[in-house]
N, C-alpha and C. Protein backbone atom coordinates (compact mmCIF):
# COMPACT_ATOMS: atom_id res chain seq x y z
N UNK A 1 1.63 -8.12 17.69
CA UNK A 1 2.58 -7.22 18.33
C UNK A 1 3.34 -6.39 17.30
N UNK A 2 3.95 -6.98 16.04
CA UNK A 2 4.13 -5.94 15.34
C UNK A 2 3.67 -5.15 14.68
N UNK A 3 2.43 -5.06 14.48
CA UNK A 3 1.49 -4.65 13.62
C UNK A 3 1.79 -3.68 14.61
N UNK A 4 1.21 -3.53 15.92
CA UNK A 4 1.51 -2.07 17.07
C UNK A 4 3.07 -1.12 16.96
N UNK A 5 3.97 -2.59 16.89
CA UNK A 5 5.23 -1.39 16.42
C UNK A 5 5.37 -0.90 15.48
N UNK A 6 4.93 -1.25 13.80
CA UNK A 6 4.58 -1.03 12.46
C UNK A 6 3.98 0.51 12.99
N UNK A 7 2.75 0.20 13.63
CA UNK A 7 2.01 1.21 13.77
C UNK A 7 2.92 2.92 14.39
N UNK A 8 3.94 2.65 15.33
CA UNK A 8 4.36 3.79 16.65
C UNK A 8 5.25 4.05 15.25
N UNK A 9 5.95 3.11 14.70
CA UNK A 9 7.32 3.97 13.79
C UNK A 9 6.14 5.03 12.53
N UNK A 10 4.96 4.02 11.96
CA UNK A 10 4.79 5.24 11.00
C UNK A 10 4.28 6.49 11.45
N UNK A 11 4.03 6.41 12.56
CA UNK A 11 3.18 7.76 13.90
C UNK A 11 4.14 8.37 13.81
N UNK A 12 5.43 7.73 13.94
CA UNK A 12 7.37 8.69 13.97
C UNK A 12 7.56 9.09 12.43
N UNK A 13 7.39 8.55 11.81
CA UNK A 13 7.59 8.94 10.08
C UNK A 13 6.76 9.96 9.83
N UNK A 14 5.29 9.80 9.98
CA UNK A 14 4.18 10.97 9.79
C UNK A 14 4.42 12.18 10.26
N UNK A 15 4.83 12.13 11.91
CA UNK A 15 5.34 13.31 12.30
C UNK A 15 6.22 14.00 11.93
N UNK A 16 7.65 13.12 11.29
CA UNK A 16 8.64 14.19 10.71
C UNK A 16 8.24 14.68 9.73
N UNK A 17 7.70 13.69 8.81
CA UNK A 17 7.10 14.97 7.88
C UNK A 17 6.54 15.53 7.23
N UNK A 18 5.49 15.99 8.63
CA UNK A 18 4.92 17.30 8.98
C UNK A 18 5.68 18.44 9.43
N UNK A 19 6.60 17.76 10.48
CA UNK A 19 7.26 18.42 11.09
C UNK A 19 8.55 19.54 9.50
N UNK A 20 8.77 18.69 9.10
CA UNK A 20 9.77 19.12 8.01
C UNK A 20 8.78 19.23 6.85
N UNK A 21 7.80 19.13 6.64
CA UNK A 21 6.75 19.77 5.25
C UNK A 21 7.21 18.82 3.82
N UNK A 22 7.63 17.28 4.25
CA UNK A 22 8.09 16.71 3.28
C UNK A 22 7.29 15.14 2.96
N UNK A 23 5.90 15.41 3.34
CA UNK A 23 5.19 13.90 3.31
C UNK A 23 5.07 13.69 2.10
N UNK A 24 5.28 14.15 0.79
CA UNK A 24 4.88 13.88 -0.57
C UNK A 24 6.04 12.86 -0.59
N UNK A 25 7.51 13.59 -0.11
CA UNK A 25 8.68 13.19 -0.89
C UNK A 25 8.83 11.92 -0.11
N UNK A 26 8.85 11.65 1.28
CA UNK A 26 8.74 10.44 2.21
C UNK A 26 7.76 9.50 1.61
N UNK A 27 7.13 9.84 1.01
CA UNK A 27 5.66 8.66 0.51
C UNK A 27 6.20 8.10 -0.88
N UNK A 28 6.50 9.35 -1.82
CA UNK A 28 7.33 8.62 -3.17
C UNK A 28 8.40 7.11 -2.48
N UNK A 29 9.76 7.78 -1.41
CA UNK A 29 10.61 7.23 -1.22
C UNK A 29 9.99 5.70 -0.60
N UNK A 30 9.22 5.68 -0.01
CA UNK A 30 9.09 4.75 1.12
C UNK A 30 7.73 3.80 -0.24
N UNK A 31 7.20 4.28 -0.81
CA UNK A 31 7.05 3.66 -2.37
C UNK A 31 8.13 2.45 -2.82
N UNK A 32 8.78 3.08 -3.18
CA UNK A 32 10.23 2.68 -3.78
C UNK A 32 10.32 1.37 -2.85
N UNK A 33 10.67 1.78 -1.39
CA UNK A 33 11.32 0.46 -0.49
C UNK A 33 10.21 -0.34 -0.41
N UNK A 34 8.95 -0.24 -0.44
CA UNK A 34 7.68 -1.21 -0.14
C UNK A 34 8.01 -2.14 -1.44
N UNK A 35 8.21 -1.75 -2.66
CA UNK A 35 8.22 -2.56 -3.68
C UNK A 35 9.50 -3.51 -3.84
N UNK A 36 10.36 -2.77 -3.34
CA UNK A 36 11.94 -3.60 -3.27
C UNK A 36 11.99 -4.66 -2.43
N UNK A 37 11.29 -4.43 -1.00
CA UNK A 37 11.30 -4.74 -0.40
C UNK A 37 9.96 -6.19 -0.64
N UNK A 38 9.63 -5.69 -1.38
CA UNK A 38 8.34 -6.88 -1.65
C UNK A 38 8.64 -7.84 -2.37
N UNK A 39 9.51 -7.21 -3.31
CA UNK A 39 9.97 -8.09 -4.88
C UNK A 39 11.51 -8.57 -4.42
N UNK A 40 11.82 -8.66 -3.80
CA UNK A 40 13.07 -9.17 -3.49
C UNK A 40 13.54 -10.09 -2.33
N UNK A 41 12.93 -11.30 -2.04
CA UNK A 41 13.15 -12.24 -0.90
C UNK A 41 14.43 -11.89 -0.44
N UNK A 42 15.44 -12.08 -1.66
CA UNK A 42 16.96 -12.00 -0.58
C UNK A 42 17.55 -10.96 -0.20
N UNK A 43 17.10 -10.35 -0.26
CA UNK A 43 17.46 -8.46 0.76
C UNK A 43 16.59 -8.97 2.23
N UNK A 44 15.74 -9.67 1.92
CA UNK A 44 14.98 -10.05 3.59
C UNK A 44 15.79 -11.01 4.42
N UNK A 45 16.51 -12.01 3.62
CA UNK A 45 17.39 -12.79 3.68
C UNK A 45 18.49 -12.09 4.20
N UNK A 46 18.67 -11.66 3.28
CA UNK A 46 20.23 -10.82 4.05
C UNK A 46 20.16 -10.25 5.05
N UNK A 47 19.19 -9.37 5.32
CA UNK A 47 19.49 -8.42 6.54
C UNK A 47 18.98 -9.08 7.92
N UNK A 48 18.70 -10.34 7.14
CA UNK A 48 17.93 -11.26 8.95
C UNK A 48 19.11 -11.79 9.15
N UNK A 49 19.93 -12.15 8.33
CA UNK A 49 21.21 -12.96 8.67
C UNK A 49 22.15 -12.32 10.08
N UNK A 50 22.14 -13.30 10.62
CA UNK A 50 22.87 -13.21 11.99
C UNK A 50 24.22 -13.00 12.01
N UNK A 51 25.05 -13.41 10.81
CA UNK A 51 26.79 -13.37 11.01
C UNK A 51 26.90 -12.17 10.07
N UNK A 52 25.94 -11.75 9.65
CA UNK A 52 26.02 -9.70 8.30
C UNK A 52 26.33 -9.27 9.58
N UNK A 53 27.33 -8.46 9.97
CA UNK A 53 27.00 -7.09 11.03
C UNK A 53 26.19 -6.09 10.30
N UNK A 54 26.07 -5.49 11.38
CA UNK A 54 24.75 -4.56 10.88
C UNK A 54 25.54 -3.20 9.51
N UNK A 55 26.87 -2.55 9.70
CA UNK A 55 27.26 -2.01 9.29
C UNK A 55 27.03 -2.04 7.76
N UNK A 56 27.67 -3.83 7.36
CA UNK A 56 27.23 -4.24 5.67
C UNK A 56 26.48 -4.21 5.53
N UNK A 57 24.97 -4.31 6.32
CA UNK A 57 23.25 -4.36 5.94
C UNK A 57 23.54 -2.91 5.36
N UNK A 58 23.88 -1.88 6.39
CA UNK A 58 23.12 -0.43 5.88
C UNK A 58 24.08 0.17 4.95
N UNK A 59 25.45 -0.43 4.96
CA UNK A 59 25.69 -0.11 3.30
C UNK A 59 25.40 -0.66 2.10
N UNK A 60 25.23 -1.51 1.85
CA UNK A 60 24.28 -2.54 1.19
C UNK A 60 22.92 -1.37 0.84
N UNK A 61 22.17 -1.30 1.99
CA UNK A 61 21.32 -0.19 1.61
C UNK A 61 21.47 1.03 1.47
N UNK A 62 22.31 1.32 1.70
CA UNK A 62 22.71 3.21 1.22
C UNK A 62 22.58 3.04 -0.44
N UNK A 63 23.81 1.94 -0.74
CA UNK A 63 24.00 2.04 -2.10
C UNK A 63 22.62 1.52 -3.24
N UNK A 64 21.94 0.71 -2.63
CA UNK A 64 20.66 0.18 -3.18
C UNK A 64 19.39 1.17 -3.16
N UNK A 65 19.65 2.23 -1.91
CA UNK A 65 18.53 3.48 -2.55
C UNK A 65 19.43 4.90 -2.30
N UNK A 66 20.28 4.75 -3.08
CA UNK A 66 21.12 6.15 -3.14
C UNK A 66 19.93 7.46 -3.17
N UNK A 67 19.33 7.41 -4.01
CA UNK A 67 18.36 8.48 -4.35
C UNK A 67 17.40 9.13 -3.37
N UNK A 68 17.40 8.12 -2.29
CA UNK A 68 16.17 8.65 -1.44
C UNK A 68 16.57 9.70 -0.60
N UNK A 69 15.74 10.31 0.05
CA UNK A 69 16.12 11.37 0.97
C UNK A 69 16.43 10.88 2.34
N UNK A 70 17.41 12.03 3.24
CA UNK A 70 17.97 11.19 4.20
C UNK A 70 17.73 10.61 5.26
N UNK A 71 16.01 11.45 5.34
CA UNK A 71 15.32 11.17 6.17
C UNK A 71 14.55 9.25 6.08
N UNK A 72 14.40 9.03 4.82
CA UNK A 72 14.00 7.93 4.81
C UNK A 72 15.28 7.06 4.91
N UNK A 73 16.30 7.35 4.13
CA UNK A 73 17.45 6.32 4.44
C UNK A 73 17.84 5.92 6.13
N UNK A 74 18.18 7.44 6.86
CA UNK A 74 18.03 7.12 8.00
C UNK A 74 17.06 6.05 9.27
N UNK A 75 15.86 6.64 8.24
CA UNK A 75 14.46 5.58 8.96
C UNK A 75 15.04 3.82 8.74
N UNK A 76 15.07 3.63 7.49
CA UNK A 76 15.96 2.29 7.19
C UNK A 76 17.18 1.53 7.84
N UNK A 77 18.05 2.86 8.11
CA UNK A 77 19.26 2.45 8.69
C UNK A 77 18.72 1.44 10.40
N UNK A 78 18.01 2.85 11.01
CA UNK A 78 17.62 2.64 12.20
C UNK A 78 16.84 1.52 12.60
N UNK A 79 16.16 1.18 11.25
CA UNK A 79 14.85 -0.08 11.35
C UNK A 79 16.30 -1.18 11.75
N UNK A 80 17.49 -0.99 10.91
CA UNK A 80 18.32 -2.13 10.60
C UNK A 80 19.23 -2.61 11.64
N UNK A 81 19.55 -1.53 12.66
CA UNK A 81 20.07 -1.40 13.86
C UNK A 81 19.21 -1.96 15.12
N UNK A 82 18.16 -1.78 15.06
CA UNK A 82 17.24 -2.42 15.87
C UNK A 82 16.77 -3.67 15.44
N UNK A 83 16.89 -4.53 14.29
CA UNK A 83 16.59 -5.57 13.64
C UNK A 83 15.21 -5.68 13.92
N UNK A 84 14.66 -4.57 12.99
CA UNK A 84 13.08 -4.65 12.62
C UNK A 84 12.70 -4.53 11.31
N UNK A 85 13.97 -5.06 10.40
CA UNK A 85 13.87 -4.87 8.68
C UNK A 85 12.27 -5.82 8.62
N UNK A 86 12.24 -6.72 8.88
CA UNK A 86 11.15 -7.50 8.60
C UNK A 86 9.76 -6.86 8.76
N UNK A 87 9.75 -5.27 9.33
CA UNK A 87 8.43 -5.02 9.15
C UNK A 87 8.34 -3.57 8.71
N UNK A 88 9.35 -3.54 8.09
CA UNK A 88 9.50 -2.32 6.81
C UNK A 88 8.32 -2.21 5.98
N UNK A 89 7.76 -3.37 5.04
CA UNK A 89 6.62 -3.29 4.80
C UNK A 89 5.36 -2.81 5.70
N UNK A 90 5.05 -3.19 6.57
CA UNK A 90 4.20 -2.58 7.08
C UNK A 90 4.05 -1.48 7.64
N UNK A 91 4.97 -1.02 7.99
CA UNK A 91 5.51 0.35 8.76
C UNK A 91 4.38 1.53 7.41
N UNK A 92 5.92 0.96 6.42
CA UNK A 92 5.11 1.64 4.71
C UNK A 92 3.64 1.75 4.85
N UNK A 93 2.97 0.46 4.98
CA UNK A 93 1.46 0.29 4.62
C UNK A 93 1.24 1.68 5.67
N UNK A 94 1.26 1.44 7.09
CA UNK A 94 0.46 2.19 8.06
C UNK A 94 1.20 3.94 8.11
N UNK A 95 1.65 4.20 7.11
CA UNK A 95 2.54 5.39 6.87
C UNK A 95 2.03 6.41 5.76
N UNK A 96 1.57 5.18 4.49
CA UNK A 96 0.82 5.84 3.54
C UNK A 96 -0.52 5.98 4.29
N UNK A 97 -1.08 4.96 4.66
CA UNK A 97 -2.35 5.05 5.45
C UNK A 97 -3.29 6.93 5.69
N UNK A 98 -1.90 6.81 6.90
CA UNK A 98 -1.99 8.28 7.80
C UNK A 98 -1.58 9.21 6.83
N UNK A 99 -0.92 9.38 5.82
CA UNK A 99 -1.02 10.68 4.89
C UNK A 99 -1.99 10.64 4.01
N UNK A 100 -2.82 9.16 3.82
CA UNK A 100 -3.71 9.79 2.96
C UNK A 100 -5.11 9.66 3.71
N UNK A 101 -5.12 9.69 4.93
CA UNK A 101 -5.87 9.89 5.64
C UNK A 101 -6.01 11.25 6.42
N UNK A 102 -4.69 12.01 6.26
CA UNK A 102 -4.63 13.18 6.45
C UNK A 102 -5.30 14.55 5.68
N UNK A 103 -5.02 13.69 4.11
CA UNK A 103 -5.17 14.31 2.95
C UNK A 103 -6.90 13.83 2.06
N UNK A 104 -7.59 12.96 3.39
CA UNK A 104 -8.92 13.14 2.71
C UNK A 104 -8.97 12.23 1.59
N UNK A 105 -7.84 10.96 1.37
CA UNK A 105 -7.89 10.33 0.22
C UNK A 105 -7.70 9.14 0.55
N UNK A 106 -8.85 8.06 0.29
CA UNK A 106 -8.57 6.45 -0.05
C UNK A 106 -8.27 5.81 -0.94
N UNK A 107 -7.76 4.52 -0.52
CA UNK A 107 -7.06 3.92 -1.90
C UNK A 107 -8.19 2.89 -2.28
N UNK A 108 -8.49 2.67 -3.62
CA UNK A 108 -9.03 1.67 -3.52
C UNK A 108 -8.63 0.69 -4.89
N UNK A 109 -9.13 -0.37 -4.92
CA UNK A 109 -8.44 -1.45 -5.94
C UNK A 109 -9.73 -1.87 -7.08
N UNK A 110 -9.47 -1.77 -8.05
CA UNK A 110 -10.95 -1.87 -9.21
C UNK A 110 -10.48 -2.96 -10.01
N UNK A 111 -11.40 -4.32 -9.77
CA UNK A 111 -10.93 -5.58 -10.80
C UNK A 111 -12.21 -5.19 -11.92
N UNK A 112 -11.39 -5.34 -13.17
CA UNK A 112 -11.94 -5.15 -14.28
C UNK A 112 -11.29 -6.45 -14.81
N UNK A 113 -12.04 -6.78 -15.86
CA UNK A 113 -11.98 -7.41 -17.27
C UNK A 113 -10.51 -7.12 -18.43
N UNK A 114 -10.52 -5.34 -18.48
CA UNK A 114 -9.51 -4.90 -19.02
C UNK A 114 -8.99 -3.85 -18.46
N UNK A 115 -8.46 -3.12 -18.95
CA UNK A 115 -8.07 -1.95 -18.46
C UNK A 115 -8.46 -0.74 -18.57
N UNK A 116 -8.75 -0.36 -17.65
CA UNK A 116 -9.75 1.18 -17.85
C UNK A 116 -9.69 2.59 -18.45
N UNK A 117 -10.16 2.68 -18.78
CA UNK A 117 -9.47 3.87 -19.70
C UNK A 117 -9.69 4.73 -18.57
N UNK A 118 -8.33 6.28 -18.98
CA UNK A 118 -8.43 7.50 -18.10
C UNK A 118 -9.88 7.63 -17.58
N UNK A 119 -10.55 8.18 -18.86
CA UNK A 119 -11.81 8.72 -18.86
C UNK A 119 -12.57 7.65 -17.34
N UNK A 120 -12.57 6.92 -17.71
CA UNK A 120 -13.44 5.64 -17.08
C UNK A 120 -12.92 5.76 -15.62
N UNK A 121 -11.19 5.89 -15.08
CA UNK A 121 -11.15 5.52 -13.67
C UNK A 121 -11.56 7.25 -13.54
N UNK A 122 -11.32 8.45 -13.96
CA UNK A 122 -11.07 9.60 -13.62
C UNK A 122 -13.23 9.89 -12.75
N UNK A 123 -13.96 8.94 -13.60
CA UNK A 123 -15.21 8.71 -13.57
C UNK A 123 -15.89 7.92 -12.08
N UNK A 124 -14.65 6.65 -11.97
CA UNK A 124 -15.23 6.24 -10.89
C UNK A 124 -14.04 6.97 -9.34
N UNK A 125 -13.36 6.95 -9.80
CA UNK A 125 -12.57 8.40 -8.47
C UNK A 125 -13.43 9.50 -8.35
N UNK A 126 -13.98 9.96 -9.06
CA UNK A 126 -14.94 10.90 -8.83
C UNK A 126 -16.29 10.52 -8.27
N UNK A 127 -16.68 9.67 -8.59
CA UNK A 127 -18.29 8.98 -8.15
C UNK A 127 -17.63 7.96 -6.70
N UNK A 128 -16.81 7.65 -6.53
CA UNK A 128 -16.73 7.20 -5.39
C UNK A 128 -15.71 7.90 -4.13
N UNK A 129 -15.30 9.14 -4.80
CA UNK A 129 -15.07 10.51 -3.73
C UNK A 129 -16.22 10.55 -3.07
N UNK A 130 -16.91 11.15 -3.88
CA UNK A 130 -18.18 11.97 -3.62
C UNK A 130 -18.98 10.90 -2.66
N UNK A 131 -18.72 9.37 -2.84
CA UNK A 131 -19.93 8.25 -2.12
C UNK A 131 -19.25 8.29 -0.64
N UNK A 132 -17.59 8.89 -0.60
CA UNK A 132 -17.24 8.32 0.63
C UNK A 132 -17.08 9.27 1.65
N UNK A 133 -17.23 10.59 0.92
CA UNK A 133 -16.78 11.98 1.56
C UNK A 133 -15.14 12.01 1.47
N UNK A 134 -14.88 11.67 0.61
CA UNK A 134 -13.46 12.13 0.43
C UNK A 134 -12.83 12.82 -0.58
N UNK A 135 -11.40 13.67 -0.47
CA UNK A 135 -11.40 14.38 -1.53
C UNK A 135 -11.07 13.91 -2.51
N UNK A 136 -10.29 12.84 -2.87
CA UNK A 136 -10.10 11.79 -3.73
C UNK A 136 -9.97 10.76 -3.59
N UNK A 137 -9.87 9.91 -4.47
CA UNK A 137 -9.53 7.78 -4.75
C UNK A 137 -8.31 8.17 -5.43
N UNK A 138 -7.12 6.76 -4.85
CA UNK A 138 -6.52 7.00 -5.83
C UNK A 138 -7.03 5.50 -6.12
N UNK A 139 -6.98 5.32 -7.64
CA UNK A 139 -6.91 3.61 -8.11
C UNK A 139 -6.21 2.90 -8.41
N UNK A 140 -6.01 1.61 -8.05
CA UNK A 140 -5.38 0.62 -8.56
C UNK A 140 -6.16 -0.33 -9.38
N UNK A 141 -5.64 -0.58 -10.78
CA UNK A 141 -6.69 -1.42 -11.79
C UNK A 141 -5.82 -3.08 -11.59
N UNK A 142 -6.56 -3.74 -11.27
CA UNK A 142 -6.29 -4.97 -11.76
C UNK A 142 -6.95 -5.72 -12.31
N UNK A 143 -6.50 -6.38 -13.76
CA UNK A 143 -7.29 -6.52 -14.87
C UNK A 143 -7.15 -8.75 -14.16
N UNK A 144 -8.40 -8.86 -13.85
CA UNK A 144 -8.91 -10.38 -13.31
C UNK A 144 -10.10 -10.51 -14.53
N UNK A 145 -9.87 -11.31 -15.35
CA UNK A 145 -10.73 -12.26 -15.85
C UNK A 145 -12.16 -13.00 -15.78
N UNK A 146 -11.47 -13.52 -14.33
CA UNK A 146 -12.47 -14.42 -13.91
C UNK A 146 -13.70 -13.56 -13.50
N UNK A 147 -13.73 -12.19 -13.34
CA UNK A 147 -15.16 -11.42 -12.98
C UNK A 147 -16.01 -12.13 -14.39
N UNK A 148 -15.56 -11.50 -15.03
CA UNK A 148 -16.50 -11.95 -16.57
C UNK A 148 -16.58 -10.97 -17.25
N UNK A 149 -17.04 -9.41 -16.42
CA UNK A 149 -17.48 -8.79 -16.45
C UNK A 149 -18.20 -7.67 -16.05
N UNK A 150 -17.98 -6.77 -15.99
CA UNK A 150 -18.32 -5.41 -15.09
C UNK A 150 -17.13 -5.40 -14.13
N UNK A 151 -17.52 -4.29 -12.94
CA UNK A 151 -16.30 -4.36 -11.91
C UNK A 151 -16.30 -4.66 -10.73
N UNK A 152 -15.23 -4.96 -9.71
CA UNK A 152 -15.43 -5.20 -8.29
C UNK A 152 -14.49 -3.53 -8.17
N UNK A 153 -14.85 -3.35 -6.87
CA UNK A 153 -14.01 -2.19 -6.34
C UNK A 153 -13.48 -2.52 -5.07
N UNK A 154 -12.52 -2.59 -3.96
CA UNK A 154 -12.10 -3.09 -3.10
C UNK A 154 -12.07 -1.68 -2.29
N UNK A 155 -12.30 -0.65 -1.37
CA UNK A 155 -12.05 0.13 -0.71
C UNK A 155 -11.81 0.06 0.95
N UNK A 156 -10.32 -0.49 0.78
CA UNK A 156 -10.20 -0.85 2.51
C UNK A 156 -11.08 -2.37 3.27
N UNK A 157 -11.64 -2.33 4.02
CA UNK A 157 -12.35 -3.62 3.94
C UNK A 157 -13.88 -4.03 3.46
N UNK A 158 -14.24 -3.08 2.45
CA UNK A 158 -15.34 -3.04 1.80
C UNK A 158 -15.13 -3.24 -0.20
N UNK A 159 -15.74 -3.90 -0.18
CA UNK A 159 -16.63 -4.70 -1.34
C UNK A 159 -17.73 -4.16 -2.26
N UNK A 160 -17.18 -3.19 -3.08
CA UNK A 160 -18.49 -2.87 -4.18
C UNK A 160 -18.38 -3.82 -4.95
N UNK A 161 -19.30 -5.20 -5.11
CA UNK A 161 -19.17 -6.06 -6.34
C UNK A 161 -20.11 -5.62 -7.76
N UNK A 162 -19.72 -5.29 -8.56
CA UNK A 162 -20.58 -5.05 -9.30
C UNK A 162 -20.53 -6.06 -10.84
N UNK A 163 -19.68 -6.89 -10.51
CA UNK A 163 -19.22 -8.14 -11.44
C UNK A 163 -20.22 -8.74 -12.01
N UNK A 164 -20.64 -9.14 -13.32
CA UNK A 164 -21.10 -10.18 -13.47
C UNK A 164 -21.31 -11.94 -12.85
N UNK A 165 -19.88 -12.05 -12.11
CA UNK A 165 -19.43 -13.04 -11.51
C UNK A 165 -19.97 -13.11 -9.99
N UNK A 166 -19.88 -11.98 -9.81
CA UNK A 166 -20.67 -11.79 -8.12
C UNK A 166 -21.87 -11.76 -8.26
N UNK A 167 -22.69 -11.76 -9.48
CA UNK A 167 -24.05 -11.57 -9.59
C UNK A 167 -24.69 -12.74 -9.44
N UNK A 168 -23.81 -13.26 -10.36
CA UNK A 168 -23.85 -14.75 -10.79
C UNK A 168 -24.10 -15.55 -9.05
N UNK A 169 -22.99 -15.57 -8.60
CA UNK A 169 -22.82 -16.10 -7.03
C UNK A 169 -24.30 -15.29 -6.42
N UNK A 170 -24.28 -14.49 -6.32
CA UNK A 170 -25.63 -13.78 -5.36
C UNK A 170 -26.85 -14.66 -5.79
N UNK A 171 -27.45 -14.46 -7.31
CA UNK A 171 -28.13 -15.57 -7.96
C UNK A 171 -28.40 -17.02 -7.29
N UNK A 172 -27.09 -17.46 -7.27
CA UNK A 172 -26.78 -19.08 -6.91
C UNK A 172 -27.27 -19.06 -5.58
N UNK A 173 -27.02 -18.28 -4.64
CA UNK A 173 -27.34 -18.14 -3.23
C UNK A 173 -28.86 -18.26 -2.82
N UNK A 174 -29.41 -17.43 -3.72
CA UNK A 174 -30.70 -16.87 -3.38
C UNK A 174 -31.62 -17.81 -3.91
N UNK A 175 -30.61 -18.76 -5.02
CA UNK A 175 -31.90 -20.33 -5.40
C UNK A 175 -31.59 -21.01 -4.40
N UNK A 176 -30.41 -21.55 -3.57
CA UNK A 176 -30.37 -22.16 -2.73
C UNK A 176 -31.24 -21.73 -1.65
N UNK A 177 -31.34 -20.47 -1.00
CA UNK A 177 -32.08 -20.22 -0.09
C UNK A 177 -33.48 -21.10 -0.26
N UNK A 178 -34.07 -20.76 -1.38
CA UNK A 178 -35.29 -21.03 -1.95
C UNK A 178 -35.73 -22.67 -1.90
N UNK A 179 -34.70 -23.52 -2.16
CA UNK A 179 -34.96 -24.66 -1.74
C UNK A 179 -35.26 -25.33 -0.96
C-alpha cells in the first residue's frame, strides 16, 4: 500500500516540476533528503514520535535543509503533516525514476574489482545506452571484491554478469547438471 502512495506523491512532485520547468533542481534537492534521510535513523525516530507536534518536526527540518528550494521543503513539510515521513525515501526512489524516465536515462550499478576509470565508465554508458535504447546510463561503481574479477552491471531488475565469479558459478552449475 505504500509503495502506491510513494507512487501518487512522486506523480505530484513530477508534475510540479514540469509544471514550473524545475526537475533538475527538485532531483539535486530530493538527492540530498534520500541520503539524510537514509544515513540518519534518528530523524526517522523523531518525526514518528507521537508527543513531537508536528510544528518542531518541520522546523527541525526547515533548519536541517535550509538550502533546498521551497518547493521541495514544502513537499517535506506536507509529507510531515500527514505523517508519511516514513516513506520519503521512496517517494525519492519513484520521483527520480519518472525524470529519468522522462529523460531517456537509466541508472545502473557496475560491481568492479576497483574503480573505474572515467575513460572506462564513459565506455560502458555509452555501450550500454546504445544496448538499451536510451539516451544515457548514469553509473554507480561499487568496488566488491568478491567478483574476482571483470564486472557485474545491475540495470533495474536485470543482471549483466560478466564476473569472473559468476562464471565461475555458471561453470559449477553446468557440471552439476552433467552429473
Amino acid at each position: 500500500m505504500s509503495e502506491v502512495v510513494a507512487s501518487r506523491y512522486a506523480d505530484a512532485l513530477f508534475q510540479l516540476g514540469e509544471d514550473k520547468a524545475n526537475l533538475e533542481k527538485l532531483v539535486e534537492d530530493f538527492q540530498i533528503v534520500h541520503e539524510v534521510f537514509l544515513g540518519h535513523e534518528q530523524l526517522n525516530t523523531f518525526l514518528k514520535h507521537p508527543r513531537i507536534n508536528n510544528e518542531k518536526k518541520k522546523q527541525l527540518l526547515v533548519e536541517a535543509f535550509q538550502g533546498l528550494s521551497t518547493d521541495a521543503l514544502n513537499t517535506i513539510k506536507l509529507l510531515v503533516d500527514r505523517r508519511r515521513t516514513e516513506i520519503i525515501p521512496s517517494i525519492i526512489d519513484h520521483f527520480i525514476q519518472l525524470v529519468n524516465d522522462a529523460k531517456e536515462i537509466a541508472e545502473a550499478t557496475v560491481y568492479s574489482v576497483r574503480e573505474l576509470s572515467d575513460e572506462e565508465r564513459s565506455q560502458l554508458e555509452a555501450t550500454f545506452a546504445k544496448r538499451l535504447n536510451k539516451k544515457g546510463i548514469k553509473l554507480n561503481n561499487v568496488v566488491d571484491p568478491s567478483i574476482i574479477g571483470g564486472i557485474k552491471i545491475r540495470i533495474g531488475n536485470t543482471i549483466f554478469d560478466g564476473s569472473v565469479n559468476g562464471k565461475l558459478k555458471r561453470i559449477e552449475r553446468n557440471i552439476g547438471i552433467a552429473n
